[in-house]
N, C-alpha and C. Protein backbone atom coordinates (compact mmCIF):
# COMPACT_ATOMS: atom_id res chain seq x y z
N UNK A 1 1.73 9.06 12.44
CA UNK A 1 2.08 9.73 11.20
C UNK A 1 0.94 10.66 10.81
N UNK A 2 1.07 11.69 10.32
CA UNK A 2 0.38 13.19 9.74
C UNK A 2 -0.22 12.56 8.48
N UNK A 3 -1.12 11.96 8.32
CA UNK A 3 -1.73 11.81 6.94
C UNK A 3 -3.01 11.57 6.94
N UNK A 4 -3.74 11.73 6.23
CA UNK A 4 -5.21 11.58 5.76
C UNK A 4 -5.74 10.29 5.27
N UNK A 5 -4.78 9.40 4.42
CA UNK A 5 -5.48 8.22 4.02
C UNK A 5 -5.46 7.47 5.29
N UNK A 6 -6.24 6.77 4.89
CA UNK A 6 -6.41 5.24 5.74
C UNK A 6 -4.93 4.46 5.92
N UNK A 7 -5.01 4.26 7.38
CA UNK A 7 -3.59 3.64 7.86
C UNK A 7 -3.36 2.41 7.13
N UNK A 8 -4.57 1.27 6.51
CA UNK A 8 -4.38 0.39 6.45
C UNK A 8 -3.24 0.70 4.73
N UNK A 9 -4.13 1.37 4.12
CA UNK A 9 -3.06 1.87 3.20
C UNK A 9 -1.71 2.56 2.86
N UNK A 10 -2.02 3.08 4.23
CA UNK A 10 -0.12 3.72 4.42
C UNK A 10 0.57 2.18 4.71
N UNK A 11 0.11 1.53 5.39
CA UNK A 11 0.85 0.05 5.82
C UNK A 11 1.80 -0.54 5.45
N UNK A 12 0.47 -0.77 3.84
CA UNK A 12 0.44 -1.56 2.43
C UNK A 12 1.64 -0.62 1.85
N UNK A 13 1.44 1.02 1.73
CA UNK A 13 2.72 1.07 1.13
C UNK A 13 3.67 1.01 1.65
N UNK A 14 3.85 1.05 2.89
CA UNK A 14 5.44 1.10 3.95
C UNK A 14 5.78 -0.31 3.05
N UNK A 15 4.84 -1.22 3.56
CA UNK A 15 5.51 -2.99 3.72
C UNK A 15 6.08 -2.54 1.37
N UNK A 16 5.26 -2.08 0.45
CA UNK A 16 5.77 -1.90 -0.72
C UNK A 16 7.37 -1.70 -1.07
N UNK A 17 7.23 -0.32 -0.17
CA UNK A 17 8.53 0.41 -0.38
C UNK A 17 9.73 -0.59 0.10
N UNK A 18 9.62 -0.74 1.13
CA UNK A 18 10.26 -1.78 2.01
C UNK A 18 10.96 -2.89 1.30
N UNK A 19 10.07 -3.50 0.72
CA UNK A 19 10.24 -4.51 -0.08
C UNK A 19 10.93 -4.43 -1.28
N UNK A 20 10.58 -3.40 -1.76
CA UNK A 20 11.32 -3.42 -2.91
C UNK A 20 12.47 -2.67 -3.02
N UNK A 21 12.67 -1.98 -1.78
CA UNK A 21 14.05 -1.22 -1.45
C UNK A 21 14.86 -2.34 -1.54
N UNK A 22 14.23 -2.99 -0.55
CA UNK A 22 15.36 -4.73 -0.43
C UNK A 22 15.74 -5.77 -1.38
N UNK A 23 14.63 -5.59 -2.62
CA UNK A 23 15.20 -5.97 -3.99
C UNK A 23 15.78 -5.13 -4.85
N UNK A 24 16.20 -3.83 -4.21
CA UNK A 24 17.00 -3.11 -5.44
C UNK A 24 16.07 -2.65 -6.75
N UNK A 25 14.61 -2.76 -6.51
CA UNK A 25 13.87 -2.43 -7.78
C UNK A 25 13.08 -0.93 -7.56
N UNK A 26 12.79 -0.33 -8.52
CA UNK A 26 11.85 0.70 -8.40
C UNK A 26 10.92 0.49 -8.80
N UNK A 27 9.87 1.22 -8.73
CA UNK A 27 8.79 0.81 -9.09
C UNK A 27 7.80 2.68 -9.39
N UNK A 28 6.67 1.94 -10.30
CA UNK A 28 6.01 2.58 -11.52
C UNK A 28 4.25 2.51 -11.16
N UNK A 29 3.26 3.67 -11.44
CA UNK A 29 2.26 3.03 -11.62
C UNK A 29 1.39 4.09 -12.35
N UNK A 30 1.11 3.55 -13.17
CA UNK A 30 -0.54 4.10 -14.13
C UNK A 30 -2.04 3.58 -13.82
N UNK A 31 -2.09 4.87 -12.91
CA UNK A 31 -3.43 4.76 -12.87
C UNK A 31 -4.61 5.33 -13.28
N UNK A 32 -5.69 5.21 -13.38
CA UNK A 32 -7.16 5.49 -13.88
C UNK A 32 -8.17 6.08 -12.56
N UNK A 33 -9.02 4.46 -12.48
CA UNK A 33 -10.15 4.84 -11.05
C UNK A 33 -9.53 5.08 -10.11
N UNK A 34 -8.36 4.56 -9.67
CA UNK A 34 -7.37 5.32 -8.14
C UNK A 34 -7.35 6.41 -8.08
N UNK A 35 -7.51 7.14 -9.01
CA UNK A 35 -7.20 8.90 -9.29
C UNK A 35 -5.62 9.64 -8.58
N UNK A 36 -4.58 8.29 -8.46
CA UNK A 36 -3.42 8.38 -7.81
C UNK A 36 -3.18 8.59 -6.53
N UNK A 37 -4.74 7.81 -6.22
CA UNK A 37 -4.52 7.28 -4.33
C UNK A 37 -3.25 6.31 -4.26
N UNK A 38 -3.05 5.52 -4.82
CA UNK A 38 -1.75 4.44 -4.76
C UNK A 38 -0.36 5.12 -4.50
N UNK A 39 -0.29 6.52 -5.55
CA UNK A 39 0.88 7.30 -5.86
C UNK A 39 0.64 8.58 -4.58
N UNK A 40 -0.42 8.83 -4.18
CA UNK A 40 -0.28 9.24 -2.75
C UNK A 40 -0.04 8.46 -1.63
N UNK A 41 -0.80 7.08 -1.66
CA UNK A 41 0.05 6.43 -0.34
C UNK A 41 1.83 5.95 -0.50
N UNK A 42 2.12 5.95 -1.70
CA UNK A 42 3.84 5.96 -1.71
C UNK A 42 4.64 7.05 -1.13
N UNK A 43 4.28 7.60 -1.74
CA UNK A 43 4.85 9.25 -1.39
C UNK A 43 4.35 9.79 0.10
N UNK A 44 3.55 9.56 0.71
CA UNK A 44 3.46 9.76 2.14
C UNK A 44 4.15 8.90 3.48
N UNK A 45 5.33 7.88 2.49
CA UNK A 45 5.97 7.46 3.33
C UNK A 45 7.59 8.39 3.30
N UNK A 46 8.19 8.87 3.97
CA UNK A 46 9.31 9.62 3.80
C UNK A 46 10.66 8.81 3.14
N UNK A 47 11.32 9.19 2.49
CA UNK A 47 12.44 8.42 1.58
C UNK A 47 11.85 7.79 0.56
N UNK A 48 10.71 7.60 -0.05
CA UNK A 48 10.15 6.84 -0.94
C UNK A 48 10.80 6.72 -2.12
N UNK A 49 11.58 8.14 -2.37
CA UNK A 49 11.82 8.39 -3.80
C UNK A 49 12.70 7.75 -4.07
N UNK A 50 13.62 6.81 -3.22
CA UNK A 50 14.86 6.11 -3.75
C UNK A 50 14.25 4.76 -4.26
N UNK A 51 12.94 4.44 -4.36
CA UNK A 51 12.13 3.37 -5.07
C UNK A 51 10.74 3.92 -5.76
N UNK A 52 9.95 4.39 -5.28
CA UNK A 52 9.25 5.41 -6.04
C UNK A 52 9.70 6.14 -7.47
N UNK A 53 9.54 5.65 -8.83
CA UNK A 53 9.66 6.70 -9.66
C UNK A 53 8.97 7.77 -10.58
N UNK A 54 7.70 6.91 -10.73
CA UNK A 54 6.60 7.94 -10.63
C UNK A 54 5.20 7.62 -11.00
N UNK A 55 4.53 7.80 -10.98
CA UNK A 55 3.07 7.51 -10.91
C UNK A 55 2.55 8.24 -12.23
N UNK A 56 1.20 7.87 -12.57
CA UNK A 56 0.58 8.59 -13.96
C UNK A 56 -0.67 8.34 -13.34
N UNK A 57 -1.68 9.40 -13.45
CA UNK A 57 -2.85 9.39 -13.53
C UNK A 57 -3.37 9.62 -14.86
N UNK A 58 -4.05 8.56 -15.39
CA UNK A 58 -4.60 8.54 -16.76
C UNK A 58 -6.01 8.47 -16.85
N UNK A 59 -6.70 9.81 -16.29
CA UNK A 59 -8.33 9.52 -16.36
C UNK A 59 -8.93 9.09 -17.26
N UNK A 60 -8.37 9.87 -18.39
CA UNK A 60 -9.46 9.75 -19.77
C UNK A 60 -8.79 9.04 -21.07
N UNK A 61 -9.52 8.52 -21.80
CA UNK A 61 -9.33 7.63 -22.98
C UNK A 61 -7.86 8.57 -23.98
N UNK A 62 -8.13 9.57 -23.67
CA UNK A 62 -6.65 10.37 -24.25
C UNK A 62 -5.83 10.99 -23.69
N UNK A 63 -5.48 10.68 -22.41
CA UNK A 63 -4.59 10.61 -21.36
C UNK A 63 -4.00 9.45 -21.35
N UNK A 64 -4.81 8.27 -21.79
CA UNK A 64 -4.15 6.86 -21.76
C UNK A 64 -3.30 6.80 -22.87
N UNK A 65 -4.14 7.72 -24.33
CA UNK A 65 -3.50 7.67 -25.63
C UNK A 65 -1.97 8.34 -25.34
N UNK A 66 -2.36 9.65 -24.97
CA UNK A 66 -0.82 10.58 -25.13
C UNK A 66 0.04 10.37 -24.76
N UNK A 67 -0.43 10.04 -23.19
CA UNK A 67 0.73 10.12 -21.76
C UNK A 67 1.22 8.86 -22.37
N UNK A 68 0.49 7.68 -21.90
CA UNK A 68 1.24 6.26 -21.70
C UNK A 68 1.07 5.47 -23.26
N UNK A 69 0.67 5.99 -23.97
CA UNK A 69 0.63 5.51 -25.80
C UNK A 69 -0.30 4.09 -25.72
N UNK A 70 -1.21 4.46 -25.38
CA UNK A 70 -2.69 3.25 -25.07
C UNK A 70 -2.65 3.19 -26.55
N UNK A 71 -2.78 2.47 -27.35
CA UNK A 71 -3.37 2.36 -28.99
C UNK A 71 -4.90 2.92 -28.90
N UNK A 72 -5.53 3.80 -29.78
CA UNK A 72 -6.51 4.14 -29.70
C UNK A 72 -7.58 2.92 -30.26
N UNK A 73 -6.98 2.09 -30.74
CA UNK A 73 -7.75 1.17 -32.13
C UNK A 73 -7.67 -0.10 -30.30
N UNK A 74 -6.82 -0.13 -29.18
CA UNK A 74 -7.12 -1.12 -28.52
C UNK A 74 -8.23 -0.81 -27.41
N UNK A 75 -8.39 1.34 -27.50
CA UNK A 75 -9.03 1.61 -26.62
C UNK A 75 -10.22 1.37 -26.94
N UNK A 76 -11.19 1.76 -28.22
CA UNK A 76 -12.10 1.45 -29.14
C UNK A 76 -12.21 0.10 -28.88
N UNK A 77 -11.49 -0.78 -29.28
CA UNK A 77 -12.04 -2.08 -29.46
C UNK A 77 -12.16 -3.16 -27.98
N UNK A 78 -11.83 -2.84 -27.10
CA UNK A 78 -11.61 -3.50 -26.08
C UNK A 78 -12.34 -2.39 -24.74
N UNK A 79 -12.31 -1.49 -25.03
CA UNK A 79 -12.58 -0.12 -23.37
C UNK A 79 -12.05 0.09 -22.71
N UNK A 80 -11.90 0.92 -22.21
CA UNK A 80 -10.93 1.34 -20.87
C UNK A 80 -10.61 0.42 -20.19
N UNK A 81 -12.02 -0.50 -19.24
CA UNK A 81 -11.69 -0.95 -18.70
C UNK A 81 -11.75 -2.90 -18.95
N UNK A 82 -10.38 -3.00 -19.69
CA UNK A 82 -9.69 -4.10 -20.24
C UNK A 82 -8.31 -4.43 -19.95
N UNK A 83 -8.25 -5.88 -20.01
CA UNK A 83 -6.91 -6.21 -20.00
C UNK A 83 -6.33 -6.00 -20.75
N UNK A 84 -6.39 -5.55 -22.04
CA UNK A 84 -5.52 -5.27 -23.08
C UNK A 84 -5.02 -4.13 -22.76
N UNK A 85 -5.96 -2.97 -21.94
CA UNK A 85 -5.78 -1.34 -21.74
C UNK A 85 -5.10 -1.27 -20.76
N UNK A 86 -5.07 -2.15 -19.81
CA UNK A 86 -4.46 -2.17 -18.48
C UNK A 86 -3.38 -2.55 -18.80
N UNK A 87 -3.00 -3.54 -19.64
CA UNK A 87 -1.53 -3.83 -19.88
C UNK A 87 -0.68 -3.02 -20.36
N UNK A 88 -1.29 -2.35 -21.39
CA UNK A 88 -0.68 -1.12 -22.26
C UNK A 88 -0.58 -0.09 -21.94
N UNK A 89 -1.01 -0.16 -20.60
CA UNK A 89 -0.85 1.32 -19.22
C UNK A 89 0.12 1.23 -18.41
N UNK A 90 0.44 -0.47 -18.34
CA UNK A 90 1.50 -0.67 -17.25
C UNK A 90 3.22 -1.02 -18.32
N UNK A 91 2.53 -0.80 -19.51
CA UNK A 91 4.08 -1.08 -20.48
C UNK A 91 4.50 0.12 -20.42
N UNK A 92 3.49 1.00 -20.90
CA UNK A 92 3.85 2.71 -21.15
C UNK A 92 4.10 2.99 -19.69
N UNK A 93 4.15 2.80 -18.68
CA UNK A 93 4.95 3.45 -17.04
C UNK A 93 6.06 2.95 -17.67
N UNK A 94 6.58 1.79 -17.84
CA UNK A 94 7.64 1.33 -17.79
C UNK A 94 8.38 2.39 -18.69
N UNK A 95 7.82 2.34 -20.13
CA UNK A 95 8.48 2.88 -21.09
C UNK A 95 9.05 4.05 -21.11
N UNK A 96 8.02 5.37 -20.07
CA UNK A 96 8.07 6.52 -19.49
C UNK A 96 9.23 6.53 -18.58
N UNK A 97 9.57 5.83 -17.84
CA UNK A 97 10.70 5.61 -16.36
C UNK A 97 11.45 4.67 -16.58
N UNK A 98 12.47 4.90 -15.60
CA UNK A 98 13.65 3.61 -15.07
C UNK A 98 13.17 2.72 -14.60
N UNK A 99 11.75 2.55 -14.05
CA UNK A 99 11.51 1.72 -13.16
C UNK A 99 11.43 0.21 -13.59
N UNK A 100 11.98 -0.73 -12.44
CA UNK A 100 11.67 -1.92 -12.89
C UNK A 100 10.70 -3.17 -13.13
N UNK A 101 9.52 -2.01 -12.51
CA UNK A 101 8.09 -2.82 -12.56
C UNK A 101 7.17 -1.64 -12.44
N UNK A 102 6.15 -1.96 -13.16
CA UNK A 102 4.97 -1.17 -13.24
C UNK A 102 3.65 -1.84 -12.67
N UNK A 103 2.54 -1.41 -12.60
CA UNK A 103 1.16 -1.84 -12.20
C UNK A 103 0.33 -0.87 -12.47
N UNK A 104 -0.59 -1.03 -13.48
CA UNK A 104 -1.97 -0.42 -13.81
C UNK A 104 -3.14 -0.62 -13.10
N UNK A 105 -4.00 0.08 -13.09
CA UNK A 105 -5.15 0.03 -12.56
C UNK A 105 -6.23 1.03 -13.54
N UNK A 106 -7.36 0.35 -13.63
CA UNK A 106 -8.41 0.98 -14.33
C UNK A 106 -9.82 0.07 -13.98
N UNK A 107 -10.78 0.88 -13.90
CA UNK A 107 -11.69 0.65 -13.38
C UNK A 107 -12.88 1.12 -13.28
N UNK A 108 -14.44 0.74 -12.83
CA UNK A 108 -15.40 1.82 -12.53
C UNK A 108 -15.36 1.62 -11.37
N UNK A 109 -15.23 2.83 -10.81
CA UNK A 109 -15.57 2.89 -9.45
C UNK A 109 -17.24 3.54 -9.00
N UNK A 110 -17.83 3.66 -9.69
CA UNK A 110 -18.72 4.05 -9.39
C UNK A 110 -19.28 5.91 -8.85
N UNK A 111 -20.35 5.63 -8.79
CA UNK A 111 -21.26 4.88 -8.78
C UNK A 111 -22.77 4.97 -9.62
N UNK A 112 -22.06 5.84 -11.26
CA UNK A 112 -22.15 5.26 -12.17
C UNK A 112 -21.13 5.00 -13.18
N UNK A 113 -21.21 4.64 -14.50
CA UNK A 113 -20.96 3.95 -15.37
C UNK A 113 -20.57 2.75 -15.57
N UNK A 114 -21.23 1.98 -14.94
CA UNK A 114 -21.06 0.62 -14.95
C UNK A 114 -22.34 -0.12 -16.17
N UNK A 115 -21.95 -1.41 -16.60
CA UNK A 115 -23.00 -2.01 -17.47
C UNK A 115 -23.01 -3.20 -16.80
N UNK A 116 -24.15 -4.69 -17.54
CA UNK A 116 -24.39 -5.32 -17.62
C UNK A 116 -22.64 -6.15 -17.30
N UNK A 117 -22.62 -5.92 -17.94
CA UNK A 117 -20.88 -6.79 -18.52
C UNK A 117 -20.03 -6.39 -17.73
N UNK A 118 -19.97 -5.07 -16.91
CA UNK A 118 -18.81 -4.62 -16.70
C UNK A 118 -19.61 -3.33 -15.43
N UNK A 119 -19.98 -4.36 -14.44
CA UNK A 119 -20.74 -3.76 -13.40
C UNK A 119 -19.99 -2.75 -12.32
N UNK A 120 -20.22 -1.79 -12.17
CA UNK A 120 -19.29 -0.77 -10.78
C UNK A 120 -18.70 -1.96 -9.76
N UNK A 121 -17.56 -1.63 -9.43
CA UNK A 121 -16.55 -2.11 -8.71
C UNK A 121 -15.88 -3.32 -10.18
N UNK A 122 -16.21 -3.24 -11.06
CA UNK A 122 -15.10 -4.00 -12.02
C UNK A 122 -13.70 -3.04 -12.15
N UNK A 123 -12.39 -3.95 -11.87
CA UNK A 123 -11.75 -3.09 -12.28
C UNK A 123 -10.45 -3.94 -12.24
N UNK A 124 -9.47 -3.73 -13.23
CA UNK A 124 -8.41 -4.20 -14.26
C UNK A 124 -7.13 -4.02 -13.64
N UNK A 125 -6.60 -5.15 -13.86
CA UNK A 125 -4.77 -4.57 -13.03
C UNK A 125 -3.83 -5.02 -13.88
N UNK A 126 -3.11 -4.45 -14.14
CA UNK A 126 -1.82 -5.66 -14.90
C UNK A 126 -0.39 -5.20 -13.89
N UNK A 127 0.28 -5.96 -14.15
CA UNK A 127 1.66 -5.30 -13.74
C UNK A 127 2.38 -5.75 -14.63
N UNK A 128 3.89 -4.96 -15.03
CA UNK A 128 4.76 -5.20 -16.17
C UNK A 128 5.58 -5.37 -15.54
N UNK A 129 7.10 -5.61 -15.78
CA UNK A 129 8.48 -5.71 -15.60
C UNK A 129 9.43 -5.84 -16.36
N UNK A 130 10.03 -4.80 -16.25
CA UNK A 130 11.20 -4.63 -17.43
C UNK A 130 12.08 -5.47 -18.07
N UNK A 131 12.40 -6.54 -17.30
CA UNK A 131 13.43 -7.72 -17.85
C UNK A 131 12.13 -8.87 -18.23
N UNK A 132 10.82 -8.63 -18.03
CA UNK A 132 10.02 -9.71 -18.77
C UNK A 132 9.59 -9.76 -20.41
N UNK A 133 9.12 -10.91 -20.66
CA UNK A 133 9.23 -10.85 -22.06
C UNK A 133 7.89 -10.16 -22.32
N UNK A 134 7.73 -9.14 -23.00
CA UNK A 134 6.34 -8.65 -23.14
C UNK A 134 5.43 -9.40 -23.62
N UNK A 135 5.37 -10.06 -24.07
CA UNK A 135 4.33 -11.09 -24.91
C UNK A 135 3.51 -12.11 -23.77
N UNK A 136 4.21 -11.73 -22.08
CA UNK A 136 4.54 -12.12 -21.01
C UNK A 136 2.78 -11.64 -20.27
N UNK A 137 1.89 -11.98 -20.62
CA UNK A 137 0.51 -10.82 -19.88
C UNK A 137 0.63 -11.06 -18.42
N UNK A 138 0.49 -10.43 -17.65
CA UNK A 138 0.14 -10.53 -16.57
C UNK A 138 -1.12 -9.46 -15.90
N UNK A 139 -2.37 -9.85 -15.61
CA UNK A 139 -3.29 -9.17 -15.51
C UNK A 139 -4.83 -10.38 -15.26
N UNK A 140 -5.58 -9.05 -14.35
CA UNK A 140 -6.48 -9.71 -14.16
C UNK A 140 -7.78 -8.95 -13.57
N UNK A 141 -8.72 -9.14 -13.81
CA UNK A 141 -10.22 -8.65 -14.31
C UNK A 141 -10.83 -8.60 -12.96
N UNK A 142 -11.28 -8.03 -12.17
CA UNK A 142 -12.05 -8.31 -10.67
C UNK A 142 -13.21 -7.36 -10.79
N UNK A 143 -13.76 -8.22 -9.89
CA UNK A 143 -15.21 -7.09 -9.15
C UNK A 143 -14.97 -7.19 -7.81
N UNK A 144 -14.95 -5.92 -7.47
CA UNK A 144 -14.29 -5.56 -6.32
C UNK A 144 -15.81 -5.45 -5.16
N UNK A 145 -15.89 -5.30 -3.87
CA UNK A 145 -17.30 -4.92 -3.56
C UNK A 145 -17.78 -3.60 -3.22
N UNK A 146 -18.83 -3.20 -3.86
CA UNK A 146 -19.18 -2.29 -4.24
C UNK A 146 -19.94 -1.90 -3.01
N UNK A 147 -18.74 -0.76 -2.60
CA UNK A 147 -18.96 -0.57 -1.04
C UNK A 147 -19.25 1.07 -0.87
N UNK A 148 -19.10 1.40 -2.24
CA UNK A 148 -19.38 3.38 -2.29
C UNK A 148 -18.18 2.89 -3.42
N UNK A 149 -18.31 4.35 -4.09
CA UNK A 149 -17.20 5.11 -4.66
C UNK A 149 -15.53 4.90 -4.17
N UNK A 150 -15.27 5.24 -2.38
CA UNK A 150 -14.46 5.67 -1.68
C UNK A 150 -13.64 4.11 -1.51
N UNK A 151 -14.85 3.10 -1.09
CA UNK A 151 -14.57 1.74 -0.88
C UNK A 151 -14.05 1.10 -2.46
N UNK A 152 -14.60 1.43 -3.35
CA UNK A 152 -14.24 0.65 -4.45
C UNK A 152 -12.62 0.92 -4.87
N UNK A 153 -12.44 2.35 -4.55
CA UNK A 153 -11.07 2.98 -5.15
C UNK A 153 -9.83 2.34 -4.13
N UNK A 154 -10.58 2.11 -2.57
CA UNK A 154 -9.57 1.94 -2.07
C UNK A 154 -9.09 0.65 -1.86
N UNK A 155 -9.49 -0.85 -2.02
CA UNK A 155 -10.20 -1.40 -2.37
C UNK A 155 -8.53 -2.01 -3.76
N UNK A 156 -8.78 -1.15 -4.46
CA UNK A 156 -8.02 -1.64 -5.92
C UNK A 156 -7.08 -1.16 -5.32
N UNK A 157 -6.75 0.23 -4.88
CA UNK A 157 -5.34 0.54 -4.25
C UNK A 157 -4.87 -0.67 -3.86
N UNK A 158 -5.42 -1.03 -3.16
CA UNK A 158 -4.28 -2.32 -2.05
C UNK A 158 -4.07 -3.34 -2.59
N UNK A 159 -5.18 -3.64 -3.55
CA UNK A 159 -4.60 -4.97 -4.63
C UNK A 159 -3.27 -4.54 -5.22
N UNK A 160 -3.58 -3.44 -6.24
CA UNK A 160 -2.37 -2.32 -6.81
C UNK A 160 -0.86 -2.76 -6.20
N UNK A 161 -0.96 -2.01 -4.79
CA UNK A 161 0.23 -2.09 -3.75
C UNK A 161 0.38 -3.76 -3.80
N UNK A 162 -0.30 -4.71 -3.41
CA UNK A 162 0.24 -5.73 -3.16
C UNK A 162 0.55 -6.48 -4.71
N UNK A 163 0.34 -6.09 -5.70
CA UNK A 163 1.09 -6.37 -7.15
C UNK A 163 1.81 -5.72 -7.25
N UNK A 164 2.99 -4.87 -6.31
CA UNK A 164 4.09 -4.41 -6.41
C UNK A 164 5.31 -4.88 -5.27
N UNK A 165 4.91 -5.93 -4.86
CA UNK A 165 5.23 -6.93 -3.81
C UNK A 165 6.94 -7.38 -4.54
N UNK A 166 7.92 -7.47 -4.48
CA UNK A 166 8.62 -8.79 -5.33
C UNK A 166 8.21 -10.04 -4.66
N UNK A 167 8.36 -10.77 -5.74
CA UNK A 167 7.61 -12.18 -5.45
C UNK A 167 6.53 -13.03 -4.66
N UNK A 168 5.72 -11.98 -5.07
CA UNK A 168 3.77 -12.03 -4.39
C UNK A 168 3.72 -13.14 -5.39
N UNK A 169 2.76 -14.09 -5.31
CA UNK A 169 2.42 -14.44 -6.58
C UNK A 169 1.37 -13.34 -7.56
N UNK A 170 1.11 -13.59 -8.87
CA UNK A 170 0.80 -12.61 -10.13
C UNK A 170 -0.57 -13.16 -10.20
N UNK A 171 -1.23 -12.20 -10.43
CA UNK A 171 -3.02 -12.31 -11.04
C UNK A 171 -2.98 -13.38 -11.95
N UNK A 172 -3.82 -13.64 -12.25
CA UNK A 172 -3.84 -14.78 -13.10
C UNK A 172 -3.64 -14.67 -14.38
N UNK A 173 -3.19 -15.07 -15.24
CA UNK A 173 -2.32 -14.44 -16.56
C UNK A 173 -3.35 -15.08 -17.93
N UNK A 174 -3.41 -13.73 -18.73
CA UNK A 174 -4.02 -14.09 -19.82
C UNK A 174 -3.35 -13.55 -21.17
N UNK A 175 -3.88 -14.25 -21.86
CA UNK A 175 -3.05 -14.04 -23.48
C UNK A 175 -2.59 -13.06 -23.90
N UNK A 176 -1.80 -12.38 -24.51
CA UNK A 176 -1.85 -11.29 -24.86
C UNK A 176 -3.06 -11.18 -26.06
């Protein structure tokens, strides 16, 4: 195949698409530190679009606000890179599209702005689903290894892809 990313990530999205062709679901994703590597390895598989519905790249704190309606008062009080922000990235895909599941990603990838608390390669996933009860969190907090910039992004991609699995098991779930 004619493509530039890493095979292991075209793979990840073949086996995605695949999968969820075979459940009849589409699927959604808002992303941040990916910079819509995830929404390029979908789309570089051919036919995607009959499960593919569309991707968001949400770099900045008001990209998260406009595009996907991040609460500014949750971006402030919590940061970008949070489960609260990640969730409210993967409600707003949903809310934006038909699709029947979403997955956020946000993160530092480095290789700066990282802190004490929230060191390069931290980075946030949630996934949503349309027939779930929202009050429903699903999401979860990682440090990824901080292998470059290139490694960290790609890295969350494939977590990303494999939280768009039907019936993977789910990150570990926290409160809303």
């Amino acid at each position: 195949m004619d493509t530039i990313l890493p095979s292991e990530l075209i793979e990840a999205a073949r086996r995605v698409l695949d999968a969820n062709r075979a459940a009849g679901r589409r699927i959604a994703v808002a992303e941040s530190c990916t910079g819509g590597l995830v929404s390029a390895a979908l789309t570089e598989i051919p036919g995607s679009s009959d499960v593919f519905e569309a991707g968001f790249v949400t770099y900045s704190n008001e990209a998260k606000h406009d595009v996907l309606k991040v609460s500014t008062d949750v971006l402030e009080t919590f940061g970008s890179v949070s489960i609260a922000v990640a969730w409210s990235m993967a409600q707003g895909a949903l809310n934006n599209t038909h699709a029947d599941v979403a997955v956020a990603i946000t993160g530092i990838a480095g290789p700066d702005g990282g802190s004490e608390k929230k060191p390069v390669g931290t980075v946030v996933f949630a996934q949503a689903e349309r027939a779930a009860d929202p009050q429903h969190v699903v999401a979860d907090a990682r440090h990824l290894e901080n292998n470059g910039r290139g490694g960290i992004r790609l890295q969350a991609a494939l977590v990303a892809l494999e939280l768009l699995m039907p019936g993977e098991p789910a990150p570990e779930e926290e409160p809303a």
